[in-house]
Protein backbone atom coordinates (compact mmCIF):
# COMPACT_ATOMS: atom_id res chain seq x y z
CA UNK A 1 0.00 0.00 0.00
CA UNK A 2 1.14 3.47 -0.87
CA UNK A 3 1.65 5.94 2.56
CA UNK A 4 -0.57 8.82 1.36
CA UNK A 5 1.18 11.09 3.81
CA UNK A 6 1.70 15.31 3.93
CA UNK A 7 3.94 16.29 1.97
CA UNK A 8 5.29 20.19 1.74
CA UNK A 9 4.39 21.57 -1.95
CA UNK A 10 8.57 22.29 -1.94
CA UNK A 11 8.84 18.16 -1.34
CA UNK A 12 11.37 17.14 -3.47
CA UNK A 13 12.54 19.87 -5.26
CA UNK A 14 15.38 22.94 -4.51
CA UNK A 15 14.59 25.81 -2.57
CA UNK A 16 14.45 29.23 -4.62
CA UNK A 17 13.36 32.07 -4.78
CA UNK A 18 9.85 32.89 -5.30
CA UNK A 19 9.21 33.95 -9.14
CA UNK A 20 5.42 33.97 -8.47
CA UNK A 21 2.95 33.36 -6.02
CA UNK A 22 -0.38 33.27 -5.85
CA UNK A 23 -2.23 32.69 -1.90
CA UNK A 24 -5.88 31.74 -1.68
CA UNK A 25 -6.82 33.47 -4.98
CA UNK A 26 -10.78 32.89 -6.31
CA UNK A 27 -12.51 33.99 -9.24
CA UNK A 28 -15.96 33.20 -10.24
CA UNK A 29 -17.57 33.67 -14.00
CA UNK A 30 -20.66 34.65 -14.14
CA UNK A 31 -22.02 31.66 -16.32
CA UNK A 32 -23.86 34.31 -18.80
CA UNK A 33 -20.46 36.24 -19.34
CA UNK A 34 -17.92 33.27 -19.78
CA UNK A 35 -19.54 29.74 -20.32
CA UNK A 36 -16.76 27.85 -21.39
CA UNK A 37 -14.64 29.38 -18.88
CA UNK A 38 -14.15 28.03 -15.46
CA UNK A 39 -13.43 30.00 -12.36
CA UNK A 40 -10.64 29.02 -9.47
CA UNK A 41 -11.49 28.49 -5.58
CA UNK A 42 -8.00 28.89 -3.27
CA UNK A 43 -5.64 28.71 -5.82
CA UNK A 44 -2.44 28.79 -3.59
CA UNK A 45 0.32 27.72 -5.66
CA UNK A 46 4.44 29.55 -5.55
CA UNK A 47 7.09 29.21 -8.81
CA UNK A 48 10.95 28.91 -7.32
CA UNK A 49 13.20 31.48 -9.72
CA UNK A 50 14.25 29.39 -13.36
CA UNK A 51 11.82 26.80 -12.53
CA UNK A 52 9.17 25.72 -14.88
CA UNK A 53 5.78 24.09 -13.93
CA UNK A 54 2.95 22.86 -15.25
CA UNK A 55 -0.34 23.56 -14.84
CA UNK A 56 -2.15 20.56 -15.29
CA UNK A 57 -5.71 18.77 -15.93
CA UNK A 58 -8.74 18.59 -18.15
CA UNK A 59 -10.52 20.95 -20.35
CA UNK A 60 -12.59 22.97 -17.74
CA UNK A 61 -10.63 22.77 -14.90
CA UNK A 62 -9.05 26.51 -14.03
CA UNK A 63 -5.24 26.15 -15.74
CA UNK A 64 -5.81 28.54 -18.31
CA UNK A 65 -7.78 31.05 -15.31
CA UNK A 66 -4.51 30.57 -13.56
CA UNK A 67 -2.69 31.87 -16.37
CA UNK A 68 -4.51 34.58 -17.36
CA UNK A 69 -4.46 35.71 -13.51
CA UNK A 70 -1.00 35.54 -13.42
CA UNK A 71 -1.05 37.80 -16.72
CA UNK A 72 -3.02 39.83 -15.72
CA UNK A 73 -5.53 39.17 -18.09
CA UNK A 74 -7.85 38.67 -15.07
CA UNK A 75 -8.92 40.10 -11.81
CA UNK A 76 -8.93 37.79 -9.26
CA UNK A 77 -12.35 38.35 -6.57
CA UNK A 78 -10.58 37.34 -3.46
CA UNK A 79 -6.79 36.27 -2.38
CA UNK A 80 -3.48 37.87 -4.07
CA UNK A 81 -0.77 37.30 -7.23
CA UNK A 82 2.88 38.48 -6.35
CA UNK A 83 5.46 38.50 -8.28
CA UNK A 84 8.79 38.54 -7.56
CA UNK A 85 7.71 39.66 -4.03
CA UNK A 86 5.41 42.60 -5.38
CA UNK A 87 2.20 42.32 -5.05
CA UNK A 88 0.26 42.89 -8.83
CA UNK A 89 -3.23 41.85 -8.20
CA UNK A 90 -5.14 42.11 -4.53
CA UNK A 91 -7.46 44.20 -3.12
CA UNK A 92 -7.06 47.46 -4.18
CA UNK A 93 -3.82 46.58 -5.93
CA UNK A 94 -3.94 46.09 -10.26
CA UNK A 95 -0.32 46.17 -11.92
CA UNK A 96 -2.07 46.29 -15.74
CA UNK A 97 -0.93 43.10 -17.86
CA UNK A 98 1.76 45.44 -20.21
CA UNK A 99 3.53 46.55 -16.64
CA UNK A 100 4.11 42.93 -15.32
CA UNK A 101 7.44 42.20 -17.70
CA UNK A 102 5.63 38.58 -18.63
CA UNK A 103 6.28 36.78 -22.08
CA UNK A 104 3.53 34.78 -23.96
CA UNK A 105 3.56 31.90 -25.94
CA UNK A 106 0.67 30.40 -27.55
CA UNK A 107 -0.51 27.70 -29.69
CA UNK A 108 -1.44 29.91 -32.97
CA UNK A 109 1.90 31.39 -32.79
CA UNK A 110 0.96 34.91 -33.60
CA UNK A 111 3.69 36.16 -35.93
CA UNK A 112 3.01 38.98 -38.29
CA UNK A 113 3.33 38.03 -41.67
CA UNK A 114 4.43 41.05 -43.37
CA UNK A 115 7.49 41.30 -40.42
CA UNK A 116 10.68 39.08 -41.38
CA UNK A 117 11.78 36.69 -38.68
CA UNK A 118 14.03 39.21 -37.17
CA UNK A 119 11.58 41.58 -36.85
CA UNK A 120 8.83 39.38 -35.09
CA UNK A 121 11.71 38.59 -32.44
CA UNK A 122 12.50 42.16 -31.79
CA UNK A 123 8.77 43.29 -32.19
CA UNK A 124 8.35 43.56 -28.26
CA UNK A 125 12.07 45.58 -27.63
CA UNK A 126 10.71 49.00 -28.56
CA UNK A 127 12.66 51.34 -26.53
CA UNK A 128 16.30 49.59 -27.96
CA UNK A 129 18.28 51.33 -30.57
CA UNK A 130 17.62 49.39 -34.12
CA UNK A 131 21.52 48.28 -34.10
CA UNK A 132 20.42 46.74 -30.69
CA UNK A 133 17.32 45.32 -31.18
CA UNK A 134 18.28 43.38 -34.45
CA UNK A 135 21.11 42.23 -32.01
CA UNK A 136 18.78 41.03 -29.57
CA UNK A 137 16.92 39.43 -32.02
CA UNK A 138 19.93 37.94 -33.65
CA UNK A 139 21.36 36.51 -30.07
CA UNK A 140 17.89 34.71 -29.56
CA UNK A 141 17.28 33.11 -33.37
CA UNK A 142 21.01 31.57 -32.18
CA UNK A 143 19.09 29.85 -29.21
CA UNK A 144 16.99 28.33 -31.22
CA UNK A 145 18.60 27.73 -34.27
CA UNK A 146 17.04 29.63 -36.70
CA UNK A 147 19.91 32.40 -36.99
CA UNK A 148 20.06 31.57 -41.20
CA UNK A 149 16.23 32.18 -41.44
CA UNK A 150 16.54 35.75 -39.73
CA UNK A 151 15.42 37.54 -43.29
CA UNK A 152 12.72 34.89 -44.04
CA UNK A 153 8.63 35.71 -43.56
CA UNK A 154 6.40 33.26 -41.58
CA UNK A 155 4.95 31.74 -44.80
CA UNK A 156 8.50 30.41 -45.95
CA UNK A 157 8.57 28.47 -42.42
CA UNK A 158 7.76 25.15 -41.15
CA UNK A 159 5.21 24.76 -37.85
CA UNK A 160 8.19 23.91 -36.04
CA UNK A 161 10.34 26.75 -37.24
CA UNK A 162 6.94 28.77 -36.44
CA UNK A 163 7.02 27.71 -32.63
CA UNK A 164 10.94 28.38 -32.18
CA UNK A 165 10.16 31.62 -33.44
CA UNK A 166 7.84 32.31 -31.22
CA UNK A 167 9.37 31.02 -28.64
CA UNK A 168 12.32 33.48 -29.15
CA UNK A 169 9.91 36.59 -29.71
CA UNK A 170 8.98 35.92 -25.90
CA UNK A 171 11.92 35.37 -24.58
CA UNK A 172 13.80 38.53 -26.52
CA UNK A 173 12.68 41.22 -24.12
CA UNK A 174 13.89 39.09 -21.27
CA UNK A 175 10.91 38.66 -19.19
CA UNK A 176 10.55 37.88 -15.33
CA UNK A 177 8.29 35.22 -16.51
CA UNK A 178 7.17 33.30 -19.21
CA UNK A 179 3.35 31.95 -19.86
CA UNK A 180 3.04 29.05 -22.58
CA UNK A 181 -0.63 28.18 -23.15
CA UNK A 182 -0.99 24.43 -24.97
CA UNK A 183 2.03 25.54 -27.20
CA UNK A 184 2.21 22.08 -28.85
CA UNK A 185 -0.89 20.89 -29.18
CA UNK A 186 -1.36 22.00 -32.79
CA UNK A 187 1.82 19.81 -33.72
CA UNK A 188 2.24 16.43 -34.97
CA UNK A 189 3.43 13.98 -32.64
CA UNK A 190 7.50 13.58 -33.76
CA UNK A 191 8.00 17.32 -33.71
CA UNK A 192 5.55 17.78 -30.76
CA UNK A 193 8.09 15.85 -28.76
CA UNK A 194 11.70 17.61 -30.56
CA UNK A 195 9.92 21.32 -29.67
CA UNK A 196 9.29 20.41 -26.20
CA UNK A 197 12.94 19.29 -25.66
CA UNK A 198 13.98 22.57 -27.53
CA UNK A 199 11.82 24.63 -25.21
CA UNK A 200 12.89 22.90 -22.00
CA UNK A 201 16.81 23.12 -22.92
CA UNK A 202 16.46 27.10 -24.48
CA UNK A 203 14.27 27.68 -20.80
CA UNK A 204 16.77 25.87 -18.56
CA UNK A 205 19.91 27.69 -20.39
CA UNK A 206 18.16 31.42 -20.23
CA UNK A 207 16.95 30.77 -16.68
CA UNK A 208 13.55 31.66 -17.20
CA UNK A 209 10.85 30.97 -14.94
CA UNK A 210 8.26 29.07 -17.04
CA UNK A 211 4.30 28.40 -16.51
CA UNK A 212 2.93 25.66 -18.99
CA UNK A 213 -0.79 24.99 -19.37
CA UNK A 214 -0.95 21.56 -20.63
CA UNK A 215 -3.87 18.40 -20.73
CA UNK A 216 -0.96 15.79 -21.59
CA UNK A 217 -0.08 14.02 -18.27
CA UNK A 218 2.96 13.37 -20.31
CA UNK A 219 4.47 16.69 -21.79
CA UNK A 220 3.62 17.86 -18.06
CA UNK A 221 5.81 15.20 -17.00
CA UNK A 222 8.42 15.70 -19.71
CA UNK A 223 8.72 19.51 -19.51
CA UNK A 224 7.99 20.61 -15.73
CA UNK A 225 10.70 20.36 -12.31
CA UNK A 226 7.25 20.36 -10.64
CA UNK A 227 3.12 20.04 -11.54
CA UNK A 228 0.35 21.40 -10.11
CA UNK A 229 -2.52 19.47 -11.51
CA UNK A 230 -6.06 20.71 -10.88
CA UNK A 231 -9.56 19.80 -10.56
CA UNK A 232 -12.77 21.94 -10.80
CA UNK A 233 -11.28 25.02 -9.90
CA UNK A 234 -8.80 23.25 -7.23
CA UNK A 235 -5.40 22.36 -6.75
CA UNK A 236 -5.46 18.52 -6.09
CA UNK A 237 -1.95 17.85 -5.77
CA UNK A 238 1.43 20.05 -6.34
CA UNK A 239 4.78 17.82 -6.60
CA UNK A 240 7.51 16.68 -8.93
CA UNK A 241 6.73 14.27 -11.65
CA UNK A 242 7.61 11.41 -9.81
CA UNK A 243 5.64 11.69 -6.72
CA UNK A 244 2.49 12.84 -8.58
CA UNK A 245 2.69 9.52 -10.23
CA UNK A 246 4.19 7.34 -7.41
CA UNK A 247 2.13 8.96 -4.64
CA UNK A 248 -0.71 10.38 -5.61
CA UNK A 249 -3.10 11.29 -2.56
CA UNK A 250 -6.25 11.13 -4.53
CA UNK A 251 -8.01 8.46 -7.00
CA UNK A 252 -7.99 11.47 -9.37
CA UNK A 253 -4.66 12.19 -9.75
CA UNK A 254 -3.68 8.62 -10.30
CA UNK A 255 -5.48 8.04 -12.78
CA UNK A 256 -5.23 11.20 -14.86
CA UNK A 257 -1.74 9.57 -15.50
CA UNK A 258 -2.54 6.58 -17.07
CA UNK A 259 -4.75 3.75 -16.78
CA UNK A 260 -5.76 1.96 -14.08
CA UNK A 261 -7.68 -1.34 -12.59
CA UNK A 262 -10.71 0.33 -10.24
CA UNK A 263 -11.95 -1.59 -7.32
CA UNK A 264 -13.68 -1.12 -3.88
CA UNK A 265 -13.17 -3.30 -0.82
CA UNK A 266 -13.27 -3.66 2.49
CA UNK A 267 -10.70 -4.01 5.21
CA UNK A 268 -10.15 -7.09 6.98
CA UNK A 269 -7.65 -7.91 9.53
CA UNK A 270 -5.25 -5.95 7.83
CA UNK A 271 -5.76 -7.05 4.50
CA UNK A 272 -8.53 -6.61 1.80
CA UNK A 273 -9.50 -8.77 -1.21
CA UNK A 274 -9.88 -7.68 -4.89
CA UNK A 275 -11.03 -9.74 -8.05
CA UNK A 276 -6.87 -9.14 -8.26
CA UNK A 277 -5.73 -10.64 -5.66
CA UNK A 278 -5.12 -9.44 -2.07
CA UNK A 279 -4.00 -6.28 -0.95
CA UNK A 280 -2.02 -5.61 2.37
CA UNK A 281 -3.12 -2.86 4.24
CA UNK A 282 -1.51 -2.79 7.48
CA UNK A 283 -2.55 1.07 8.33
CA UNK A 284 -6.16 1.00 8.24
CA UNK A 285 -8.60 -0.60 10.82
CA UNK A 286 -11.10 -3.34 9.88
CA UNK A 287 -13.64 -2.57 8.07
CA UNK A 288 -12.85 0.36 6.92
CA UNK A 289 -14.12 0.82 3.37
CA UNK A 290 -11.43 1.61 0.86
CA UNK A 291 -10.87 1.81 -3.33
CA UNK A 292 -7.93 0.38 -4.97
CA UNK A 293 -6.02 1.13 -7.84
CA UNK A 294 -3.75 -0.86 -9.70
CA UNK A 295 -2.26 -0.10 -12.79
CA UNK A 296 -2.21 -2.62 -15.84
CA UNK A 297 1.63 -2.87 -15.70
CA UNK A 298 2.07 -3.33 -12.05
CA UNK A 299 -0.74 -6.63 -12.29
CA UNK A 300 1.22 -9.81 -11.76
CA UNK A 301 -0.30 -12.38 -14.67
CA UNK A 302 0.92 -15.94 -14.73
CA UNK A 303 -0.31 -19.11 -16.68
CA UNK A 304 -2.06 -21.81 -14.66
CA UNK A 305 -4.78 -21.82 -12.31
CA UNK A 306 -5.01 -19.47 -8.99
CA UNK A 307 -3.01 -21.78 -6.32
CA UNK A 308 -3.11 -19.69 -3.49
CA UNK A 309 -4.71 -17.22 -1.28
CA UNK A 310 -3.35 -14.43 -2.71
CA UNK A 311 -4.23 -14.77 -6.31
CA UNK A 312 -7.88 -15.04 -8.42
CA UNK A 313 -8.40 -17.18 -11.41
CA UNK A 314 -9.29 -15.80 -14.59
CA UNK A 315 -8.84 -16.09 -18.89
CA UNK A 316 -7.17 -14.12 -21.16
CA UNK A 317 -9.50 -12.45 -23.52
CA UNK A 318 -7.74 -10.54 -26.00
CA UNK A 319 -3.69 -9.78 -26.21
CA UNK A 320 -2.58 -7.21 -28.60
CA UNK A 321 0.99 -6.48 -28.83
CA UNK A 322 1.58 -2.56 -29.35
CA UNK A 323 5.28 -2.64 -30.33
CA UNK A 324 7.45 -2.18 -26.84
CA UNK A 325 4.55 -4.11 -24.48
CA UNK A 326 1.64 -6.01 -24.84
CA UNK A 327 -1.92 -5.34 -24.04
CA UNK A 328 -4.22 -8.13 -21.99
CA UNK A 329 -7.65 -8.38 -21.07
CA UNK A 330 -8.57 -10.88 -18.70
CA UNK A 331 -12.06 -12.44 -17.76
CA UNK A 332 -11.23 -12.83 -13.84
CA UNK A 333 -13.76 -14.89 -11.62
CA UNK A 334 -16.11 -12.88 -9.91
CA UNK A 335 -15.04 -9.52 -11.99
CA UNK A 336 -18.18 -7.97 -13.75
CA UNK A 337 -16.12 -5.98 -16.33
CA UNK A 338 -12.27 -7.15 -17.58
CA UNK A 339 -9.14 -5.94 -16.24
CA UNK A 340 -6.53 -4.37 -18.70
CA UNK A 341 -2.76 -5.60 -17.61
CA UNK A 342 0.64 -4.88 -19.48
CA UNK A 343 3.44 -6.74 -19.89
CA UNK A 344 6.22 -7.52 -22.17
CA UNK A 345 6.84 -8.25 -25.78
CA UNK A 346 6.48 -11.81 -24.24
CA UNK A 347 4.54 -14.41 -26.31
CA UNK A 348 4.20 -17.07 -23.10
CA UNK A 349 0.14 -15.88 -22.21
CA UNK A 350 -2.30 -16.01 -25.68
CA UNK A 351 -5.41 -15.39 -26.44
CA UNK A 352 -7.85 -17.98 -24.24
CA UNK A 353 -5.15 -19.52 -22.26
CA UNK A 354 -5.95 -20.20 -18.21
CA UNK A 355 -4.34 -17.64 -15.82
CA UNK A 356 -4.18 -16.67 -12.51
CA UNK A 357 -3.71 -12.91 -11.86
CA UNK A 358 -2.25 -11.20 -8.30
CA UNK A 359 -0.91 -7.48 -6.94
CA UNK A 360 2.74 -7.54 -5.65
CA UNK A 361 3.40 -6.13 -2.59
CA UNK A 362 3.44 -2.54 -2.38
CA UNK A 363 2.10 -2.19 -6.19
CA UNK A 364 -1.59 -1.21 -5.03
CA UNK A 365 -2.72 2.43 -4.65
CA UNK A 366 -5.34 2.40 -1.57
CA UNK A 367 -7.70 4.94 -1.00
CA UNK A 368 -9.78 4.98 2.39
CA UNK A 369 -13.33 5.96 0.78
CA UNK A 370 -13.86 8.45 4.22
CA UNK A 371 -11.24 10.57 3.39
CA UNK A 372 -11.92 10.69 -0.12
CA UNK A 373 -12.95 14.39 -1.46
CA UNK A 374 -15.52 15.39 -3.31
CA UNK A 375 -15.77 13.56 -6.70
């Protein structure tokens, strides 16, 4: 069973200094005003200096909100957004979005078409010299690698050549902070994946403080030290990749990355009994009502009938190998609907063959339903 203890929202990750903070900030839409739109309730959330996170979850949730409160795009009703110490939006407090020394970057890219390259980059550095804004521009084309396209117009570009662009334009008037709303999600998969390396590495080397606004549970993962991912309007859990996925302290956030075997149960002496197999759970009293988790990898599938007290019995229903594992569903006994387990590129279980089906120690996720939040 997986400890779902406190943890600090700095748990794992290098103290800094604060970039930008938000404490207890709410903001509600009236539905006739905004309806696809959704408000946040006690956003409380700090960026370290140079760090990047990601704001996380599905459509509807308050990520974008965040953003645009952080932009100053919005006012927030209650709570306050600092940055860099100062506060910019609270009470009677409104630093205007232009004042805020934040850089954008978007999905549509933006660019002016009749502007060469070099002049979209150095579109924002209006108070340089022309000698020294063409050299600004100039220095940031070289971090991306688009110096020998400096003269070209957006039409003569590729998507990806698009988004480096844009991602330079942002970063040329060297902003306190940088905002980067779905950036990707208009890309094909291969270059998807290249761009967000690109991003990460030109972010990391500049030491700018980065907020991403993403749906993929995996480009969060990929791109951010740290994620906050959010539910309804709420923070749900802030942490580095690997403890959103190896501790999650809600049903919620483990499954929003990746799939996983549902089931409810009840405690008995310690232990509790799934169509998977039993689960320890040491922590909790008897009879304590509790859902478990377990995802398809972490299953424990063998051939042969169930031979002990820890394992069920069950058939394999379908296998489908998708290149680097293989996909199962199995009919278990007593299971109304299949469960989906992973495995190998192994050809030992196929397609009808007898198996019995457990949970290794310490690969369940247990939830006590009484402390569960809302759903």
């Amino acid at each position: 069973m997986v400890y779902l203890g406190e943890a600090t929202e700095w748990e794992g990750s290098v103290a800094r200094d604060i970039a930008v903070d938000l404490r207890d900030v709410h903001l509600a839409y009236p539905s006739a005003k905004v309806e696809s739109r959704a408000g946040v309730h006690g956003i409380s959330l700090s960026v370290g200096e140079g760090e990047i996170i990601a704001l996380l979850g599905p459509s509807g949730c308050g990520k974008t909100t965040t953003l645009r409160l952080v932009a100053g795009l919005e006012t927030p009703d209650s709570g306050t957004v600092s940055l860099h110490g100062e506060v910019v939006s609270g009470g009677k407090k409104f630093l205007p979005a232009e004042q805020r020394r934040i850089g954008f970057m978007f999905q549509d890219f933006a660019l002016f078409p009749h502007l060469t390259v070099a002049e979209n980059v150095g579109f924002g550095l209006k108070r340089r010299r022309n000698s020294a804004k063409r050299d600004r521009a100039m220095a940031m084309l070289k971090e991306v690698g688009l110096t020998e396209k400096a003269d070209a117009y957006p039409d003569e570009l590729s998507g990806g050549q698009k988004q480096r662009v844009a991602l330079a334009r942002a970063l040329a008037p060297e902003p306190s902070v940088i905002l980067l709303d779905e950036p990707f999600s208009g890309l094909d998969a291969s270059l998807r994946q290249s761009l967000r390396a690109e991003t990460v590495r030109v972010l990391k080397h500049t030491g700018t403080t980065a907020i991403l606004v993403t749906h993929d549970a995996e480009e969060a993962m990929f791109m951010a030290d740290r994620i906050a991912l959010l539910n309804d309007g709420v923070i749900e859990q802030v942490g580095t990749p690997g403890e959103l996925y190896q501790h999650p302290r809600t049903p919620f956030v483990a499954s929003f990355f990746g799939e996983v075997n549902r089931f409810d149960a009840v405690v008995d002496h310690g232990t509790c009994w799934t169509p998977a197999g039993l689960v320890e759970t040491p922590n909790l009293s008897c009879g304590t009502p509790v859902e478990v988790l377990v995802r398809p990898d972490r299953l424990h599938v063998a051939l042969g009938p169930a031979g002990c007290g820890r394992c069920n019995g069950g058939t394999v229903a379908l296998k489908r190998p998708l290149g680097r594992s293989t996909l199962y569903q199995l009919d278990v006994d007593g299971c109304p609907a299949p469960l989906t387990a992973r495995g190998g590129d192994s050809n030992d279980l196929t397609e009808g063959d007898r198996i019995n089906v457990s949970i290794p120690e310490g690969a369940a996720l247990v939830f006590p339903r009484s402390e569960l939040p809302r759903t």
